[in-house]
PDB file of N, CA and C in Angstrom:
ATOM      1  N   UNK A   1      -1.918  -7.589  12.050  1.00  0.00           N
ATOM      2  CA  UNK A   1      -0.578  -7.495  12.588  1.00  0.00           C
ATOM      3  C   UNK A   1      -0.495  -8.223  13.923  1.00  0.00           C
ATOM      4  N   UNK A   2      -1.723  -7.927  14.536  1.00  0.00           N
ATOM      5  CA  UNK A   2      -1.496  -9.031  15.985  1.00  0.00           C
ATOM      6  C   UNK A   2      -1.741 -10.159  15.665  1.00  0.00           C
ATOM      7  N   UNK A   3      -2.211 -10.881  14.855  1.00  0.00           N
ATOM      8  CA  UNK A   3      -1.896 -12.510  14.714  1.00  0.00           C
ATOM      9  C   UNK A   3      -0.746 -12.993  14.301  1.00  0.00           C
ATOM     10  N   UNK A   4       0.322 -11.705  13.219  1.00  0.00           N
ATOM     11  CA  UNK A   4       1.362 -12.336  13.217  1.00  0.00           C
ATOM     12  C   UNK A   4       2.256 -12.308  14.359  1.00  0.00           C
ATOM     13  N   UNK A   5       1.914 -11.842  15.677  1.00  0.00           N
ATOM     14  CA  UNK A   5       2.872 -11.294  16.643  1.00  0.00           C
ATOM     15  C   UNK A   5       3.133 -10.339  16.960  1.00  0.00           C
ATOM     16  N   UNK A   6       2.837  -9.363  16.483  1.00  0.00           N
ATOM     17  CA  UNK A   6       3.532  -7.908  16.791  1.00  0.00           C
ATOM     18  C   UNK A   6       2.895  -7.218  18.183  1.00  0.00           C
ATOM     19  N   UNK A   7       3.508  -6.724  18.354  1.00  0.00           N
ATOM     20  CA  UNK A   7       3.090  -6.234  19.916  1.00  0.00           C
ATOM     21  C   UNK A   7       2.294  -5.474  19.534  1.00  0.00           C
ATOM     22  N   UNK A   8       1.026  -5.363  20.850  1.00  0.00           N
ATOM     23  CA  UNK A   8      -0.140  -4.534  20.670  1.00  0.00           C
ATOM     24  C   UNK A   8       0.384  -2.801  20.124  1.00  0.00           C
ATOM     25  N   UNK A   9       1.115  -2.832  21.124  1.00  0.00           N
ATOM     26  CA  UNK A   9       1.453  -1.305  21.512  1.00  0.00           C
ATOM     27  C   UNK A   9       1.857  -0.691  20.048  1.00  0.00           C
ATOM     28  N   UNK A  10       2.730  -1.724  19.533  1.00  0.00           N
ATOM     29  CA  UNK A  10       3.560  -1.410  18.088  1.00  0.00           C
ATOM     30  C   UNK A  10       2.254  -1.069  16.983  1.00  0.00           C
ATOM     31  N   UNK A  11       1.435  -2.264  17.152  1.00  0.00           N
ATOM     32  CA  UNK A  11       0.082  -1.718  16.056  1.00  0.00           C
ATOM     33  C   UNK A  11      -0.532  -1.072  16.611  1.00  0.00           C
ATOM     34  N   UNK A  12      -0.844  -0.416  17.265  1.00  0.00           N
ATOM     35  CA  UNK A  12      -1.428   0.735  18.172  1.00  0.00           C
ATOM     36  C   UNK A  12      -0.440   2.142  17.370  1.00  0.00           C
ATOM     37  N   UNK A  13       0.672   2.556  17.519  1.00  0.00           N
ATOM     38  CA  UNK A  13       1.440   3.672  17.046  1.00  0.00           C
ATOM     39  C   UNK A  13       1.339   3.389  15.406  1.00  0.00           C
ATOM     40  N   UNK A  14       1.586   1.871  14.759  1.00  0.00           N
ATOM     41  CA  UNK A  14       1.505   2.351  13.373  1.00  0.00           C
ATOM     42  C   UNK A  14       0.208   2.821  12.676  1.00  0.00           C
ATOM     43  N   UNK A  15      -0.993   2.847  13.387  1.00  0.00           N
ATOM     44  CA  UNK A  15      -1.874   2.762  12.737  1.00  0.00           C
ATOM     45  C   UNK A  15      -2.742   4.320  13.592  1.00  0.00           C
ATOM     46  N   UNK A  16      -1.870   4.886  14.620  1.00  0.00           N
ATOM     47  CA  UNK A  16      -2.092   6.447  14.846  1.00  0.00           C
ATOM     48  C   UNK A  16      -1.236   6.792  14.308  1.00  0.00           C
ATOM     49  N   UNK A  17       0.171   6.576  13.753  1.00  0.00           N
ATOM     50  CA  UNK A  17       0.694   7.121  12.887  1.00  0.00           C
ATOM     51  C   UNK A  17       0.179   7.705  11.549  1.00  0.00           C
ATOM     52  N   UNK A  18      -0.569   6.053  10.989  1.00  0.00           N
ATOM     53  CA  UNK A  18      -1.489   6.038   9.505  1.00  0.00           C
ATOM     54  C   UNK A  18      -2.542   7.166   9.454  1.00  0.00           C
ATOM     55  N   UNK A  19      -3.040   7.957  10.872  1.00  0.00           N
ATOM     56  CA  UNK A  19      -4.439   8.208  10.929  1.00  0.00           C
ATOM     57  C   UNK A  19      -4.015   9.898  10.508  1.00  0.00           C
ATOM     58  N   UNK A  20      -2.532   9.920  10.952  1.00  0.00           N
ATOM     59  CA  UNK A  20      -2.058  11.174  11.184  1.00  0.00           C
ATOM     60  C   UNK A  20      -1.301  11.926   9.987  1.00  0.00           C
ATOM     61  N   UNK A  21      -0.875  10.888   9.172  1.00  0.00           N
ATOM     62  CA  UNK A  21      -0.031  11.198   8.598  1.00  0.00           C
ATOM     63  C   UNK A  21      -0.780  12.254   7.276  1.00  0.00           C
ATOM     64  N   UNK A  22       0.096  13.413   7.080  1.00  0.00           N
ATOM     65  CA  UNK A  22      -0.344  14.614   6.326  1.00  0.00           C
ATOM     66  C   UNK A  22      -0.329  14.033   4.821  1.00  0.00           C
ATOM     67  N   UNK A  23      -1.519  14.862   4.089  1.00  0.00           N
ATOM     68  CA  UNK A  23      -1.862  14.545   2.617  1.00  0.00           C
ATOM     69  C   UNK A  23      -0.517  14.457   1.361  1.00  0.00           C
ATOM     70  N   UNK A  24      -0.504  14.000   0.819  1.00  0.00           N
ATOM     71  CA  UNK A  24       0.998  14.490  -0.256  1.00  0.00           C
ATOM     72  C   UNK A  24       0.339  14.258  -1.277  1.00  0.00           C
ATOM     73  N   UNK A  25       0.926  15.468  -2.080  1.00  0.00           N
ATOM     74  CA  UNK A  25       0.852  15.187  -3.602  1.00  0.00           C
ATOM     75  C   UNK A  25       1.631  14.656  -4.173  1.00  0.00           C
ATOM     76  N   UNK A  26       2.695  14.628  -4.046  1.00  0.00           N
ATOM     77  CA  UNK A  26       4.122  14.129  -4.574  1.00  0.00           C
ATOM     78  C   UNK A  26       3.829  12.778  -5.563  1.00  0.00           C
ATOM     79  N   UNK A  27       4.583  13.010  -6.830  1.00  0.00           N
ATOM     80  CA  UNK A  27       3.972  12.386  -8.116  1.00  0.00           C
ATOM     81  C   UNK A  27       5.421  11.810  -8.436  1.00  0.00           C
ATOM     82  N   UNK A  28       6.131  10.972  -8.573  1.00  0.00           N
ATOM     83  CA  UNK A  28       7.422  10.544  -9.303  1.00  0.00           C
ATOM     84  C   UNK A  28       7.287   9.815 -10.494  1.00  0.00           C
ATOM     85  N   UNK A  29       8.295   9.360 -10.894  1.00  0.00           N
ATOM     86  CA  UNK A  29       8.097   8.587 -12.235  1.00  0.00           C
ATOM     87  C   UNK A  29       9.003   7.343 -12.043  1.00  0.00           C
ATOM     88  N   UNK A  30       9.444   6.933 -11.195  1.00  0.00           N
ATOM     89  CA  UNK A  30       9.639   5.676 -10.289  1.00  0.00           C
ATOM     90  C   UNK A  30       9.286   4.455 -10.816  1.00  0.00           C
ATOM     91  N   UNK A  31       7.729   3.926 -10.858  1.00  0.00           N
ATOM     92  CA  UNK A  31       7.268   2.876 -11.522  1.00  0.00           C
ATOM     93  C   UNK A  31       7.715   2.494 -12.737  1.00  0.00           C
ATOM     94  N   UNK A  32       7.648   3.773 -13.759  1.00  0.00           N
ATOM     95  CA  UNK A  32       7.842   3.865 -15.066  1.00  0.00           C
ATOM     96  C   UNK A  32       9.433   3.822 -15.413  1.00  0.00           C
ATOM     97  N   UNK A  33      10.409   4.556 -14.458  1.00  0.00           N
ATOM     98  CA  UNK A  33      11.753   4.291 -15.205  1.00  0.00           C
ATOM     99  C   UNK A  33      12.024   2.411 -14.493  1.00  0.00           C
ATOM    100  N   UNK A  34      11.107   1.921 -13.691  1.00  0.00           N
ATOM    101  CA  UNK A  34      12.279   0.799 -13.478  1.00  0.00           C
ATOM    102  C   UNK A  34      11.353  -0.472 -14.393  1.00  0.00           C
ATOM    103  N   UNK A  35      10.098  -0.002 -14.843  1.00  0.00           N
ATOM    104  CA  UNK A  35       8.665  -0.794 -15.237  1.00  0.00           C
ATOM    105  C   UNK A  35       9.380  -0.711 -16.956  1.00  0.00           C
ATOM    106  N   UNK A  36       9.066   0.457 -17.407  1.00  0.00           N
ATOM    107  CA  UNK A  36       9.137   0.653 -18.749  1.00  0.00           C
ATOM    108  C   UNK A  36       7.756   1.079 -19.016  1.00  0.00           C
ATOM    109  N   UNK A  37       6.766   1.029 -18.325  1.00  0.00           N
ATOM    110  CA  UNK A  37       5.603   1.169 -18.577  1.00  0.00           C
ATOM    111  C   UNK A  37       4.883   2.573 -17.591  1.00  0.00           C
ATOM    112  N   UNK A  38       3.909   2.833 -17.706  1.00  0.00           N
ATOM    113  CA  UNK A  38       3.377   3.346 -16.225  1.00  0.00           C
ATOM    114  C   UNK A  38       2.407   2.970 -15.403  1.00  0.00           C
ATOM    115  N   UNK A  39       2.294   3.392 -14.239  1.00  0.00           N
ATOM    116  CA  UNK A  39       1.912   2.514 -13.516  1.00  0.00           C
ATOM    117  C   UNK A  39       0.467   2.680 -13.815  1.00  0.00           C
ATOM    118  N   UNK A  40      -0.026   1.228 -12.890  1.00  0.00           N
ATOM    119  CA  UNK A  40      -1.483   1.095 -12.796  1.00  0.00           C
ATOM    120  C   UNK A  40      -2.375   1.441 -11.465  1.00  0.00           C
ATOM    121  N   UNK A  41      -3.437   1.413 -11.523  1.00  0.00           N
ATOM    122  CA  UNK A  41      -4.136   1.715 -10.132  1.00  0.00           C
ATOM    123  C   UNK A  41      -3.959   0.343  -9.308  1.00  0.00           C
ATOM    124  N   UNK A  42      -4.414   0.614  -8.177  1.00  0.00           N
ATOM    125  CA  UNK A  42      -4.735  -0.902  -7.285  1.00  0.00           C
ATOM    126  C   UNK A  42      -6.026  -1.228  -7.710  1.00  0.00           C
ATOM    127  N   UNK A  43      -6.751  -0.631  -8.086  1.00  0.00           N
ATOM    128  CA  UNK A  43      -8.024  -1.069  -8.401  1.00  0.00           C
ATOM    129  C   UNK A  43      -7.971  -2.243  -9.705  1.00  0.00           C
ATOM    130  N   UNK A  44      -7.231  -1.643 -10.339  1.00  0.00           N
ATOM    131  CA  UNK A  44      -7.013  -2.314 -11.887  1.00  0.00           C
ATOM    132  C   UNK A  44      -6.242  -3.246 -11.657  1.00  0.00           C
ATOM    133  N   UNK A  45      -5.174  -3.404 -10.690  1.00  0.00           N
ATOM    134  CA  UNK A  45      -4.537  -4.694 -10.557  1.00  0.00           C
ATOM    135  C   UNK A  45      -5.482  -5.628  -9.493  1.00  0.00           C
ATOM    136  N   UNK A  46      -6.155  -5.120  -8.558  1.00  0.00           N
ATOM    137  CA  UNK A  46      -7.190  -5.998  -8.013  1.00  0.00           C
ATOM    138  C   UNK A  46      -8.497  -6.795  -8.707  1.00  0.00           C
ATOM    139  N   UNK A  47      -8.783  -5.916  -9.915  1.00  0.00           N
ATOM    140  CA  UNK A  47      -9.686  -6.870 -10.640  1.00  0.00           C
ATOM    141  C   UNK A  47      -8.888  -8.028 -11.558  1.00  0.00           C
ATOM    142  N   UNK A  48      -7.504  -7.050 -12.138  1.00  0.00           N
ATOM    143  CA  UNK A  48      -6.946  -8.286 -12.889  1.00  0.00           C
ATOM    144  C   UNK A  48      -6.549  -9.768 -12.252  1.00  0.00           C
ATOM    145  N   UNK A  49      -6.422  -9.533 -10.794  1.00  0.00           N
ATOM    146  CA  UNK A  49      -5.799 -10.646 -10.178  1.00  0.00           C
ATOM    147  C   UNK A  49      -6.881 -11.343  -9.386  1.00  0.00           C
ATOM    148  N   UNK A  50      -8.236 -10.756  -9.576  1.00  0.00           N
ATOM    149  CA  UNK A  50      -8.954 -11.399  -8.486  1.00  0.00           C
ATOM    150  C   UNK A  50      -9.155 -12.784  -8.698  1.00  0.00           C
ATOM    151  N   UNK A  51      -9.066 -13.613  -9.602  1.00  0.00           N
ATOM    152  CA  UNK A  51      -9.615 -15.007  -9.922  1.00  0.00           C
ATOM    153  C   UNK A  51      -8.605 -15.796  -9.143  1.00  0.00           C
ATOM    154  N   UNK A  52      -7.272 -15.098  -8.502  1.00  0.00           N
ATOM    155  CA  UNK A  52      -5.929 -15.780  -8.094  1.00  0.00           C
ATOM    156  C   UNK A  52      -6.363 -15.759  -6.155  1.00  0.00           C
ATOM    157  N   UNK A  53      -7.627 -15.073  -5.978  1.00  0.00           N
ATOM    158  CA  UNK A  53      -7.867 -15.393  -4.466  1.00  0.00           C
ATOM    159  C   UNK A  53      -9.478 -15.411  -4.162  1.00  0.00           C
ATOM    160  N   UNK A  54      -9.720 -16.246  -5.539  1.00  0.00           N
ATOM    161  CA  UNK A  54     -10.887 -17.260  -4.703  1.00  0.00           C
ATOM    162  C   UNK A  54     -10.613 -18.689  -4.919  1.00  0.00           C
TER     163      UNK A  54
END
Protein backbone atom coordinates (compact mmCIF):
# COMPACT_ATOMS: atom_id res chain seq x y z
CA UNK A 1 0.00 0.00 0.00
CA UNK A 2 2.93 2.42 0.55
CA UNK A 3 4.32 2.09 -2.89
CA UNK A 4 1.10 2.86 -4.27
CA UNK A 5 0.96 6.11 -2.14
CA UNK A 6 -1.08 5.76 0.62
CA UNK A 7 -0.16 7.45 3.63
CA UNK A 8 1.83 5.67 6.23
CA UNK A 9 -0.55 6.45 8.96
CA UNK A 10 -3.61 5.13 6.71
CA UNK A 11 -1.71 1.58 6.36
CA UNK A 12 -0.80 1.67 9.81
CA UNK A 13 -4.87 1.79 11.03
CA UNK A 14 -5.91 -0.64 8.16
CA UNK A 15 -3.82 -3.24 9.05
CA UNK A 16 -4.47 -2.70 13.21
CA UNK A 17 -7.77 -2.69 12.15
CA UNK A 18 -7.09 -6.30 10.18
CA UNK A 19 -5.25 -7.53 13.42
CA UNK A 20 -8.35 -6.65 15.45
CA UNK A 21 -11.05 -7.42 13.73
CA UNK A 22 -13.44 -10.19 15.61
CA UNK A 23 -13.88 -13.91 14.17
CA UNK A 24 -17.30 -14.37 12.04
CA UNK A 25 -19.00 -17.18 11.07
CA UNK A 26 -21.42 -15.69 8.90
CA UNK A 27 -22.04 -18.04 5.78
CA UNK A 28 -24.32 -16.42 2.80
CA UNK A 29 -25.19 -17.75 -0.41
CA UNK A 30 -24.13 -14.62 -2.33
CA UNK A 31 -21.54 -16.27 -4.68
CA UNK A 32 -24.01 -18.87 -5.68
CA UNK A 33 -27.25 -16.74 -6.36
CA UNK A 34 -25.23 -14.24 -8.62
CA UNK A 35 -22.50 -17.33 -9.89
CA UNK A 36 -25.10 -20.09 -10.46
CA UNK A 37 -22.57 -22.20 -9.06
CA UNK A 38 -20.87 -22.29 -5.55
CA UNK A 39 -18.17 -20.90 -4.60
CA UNK A 40 -14.59 -22.02 -4.60
CA UNK A 41 -11.69 -21.74 -2.15
CA UNK A 42 -8.73 -19.27 -2.85
CA UNK A 43 -6.64 -22.04 -2.70
CA UNK A 44 -8.36 -23.78 -5.66
CA UNK A 45 -8.53 -20.69 -7.65
CA UNK A 46 -4.77 -20.01 -6.88
CA UNK A 47 -3.61 -23.28 -8.24
CA UNK A 48 -6.02 -23.00 -11.19
CA UNK A 49 -4.58 -19.65 -12.18
CA UNK A 50 -1.07 -20.06 -11.22
CA UNK A 51 0.51 -20.64 -14.78
CA UNK A 52 -1.12 -16.85 -15.49
CA UNK A 53 1.77 -15.35 -12.95
CA UNK A 54 4.85 -16.86 -13.88
Amino acid sequence: MLADGRPAALVEALIAAAKHRPDSDRVTDTVERLTGRPPGTFAQWAADHAPEFR
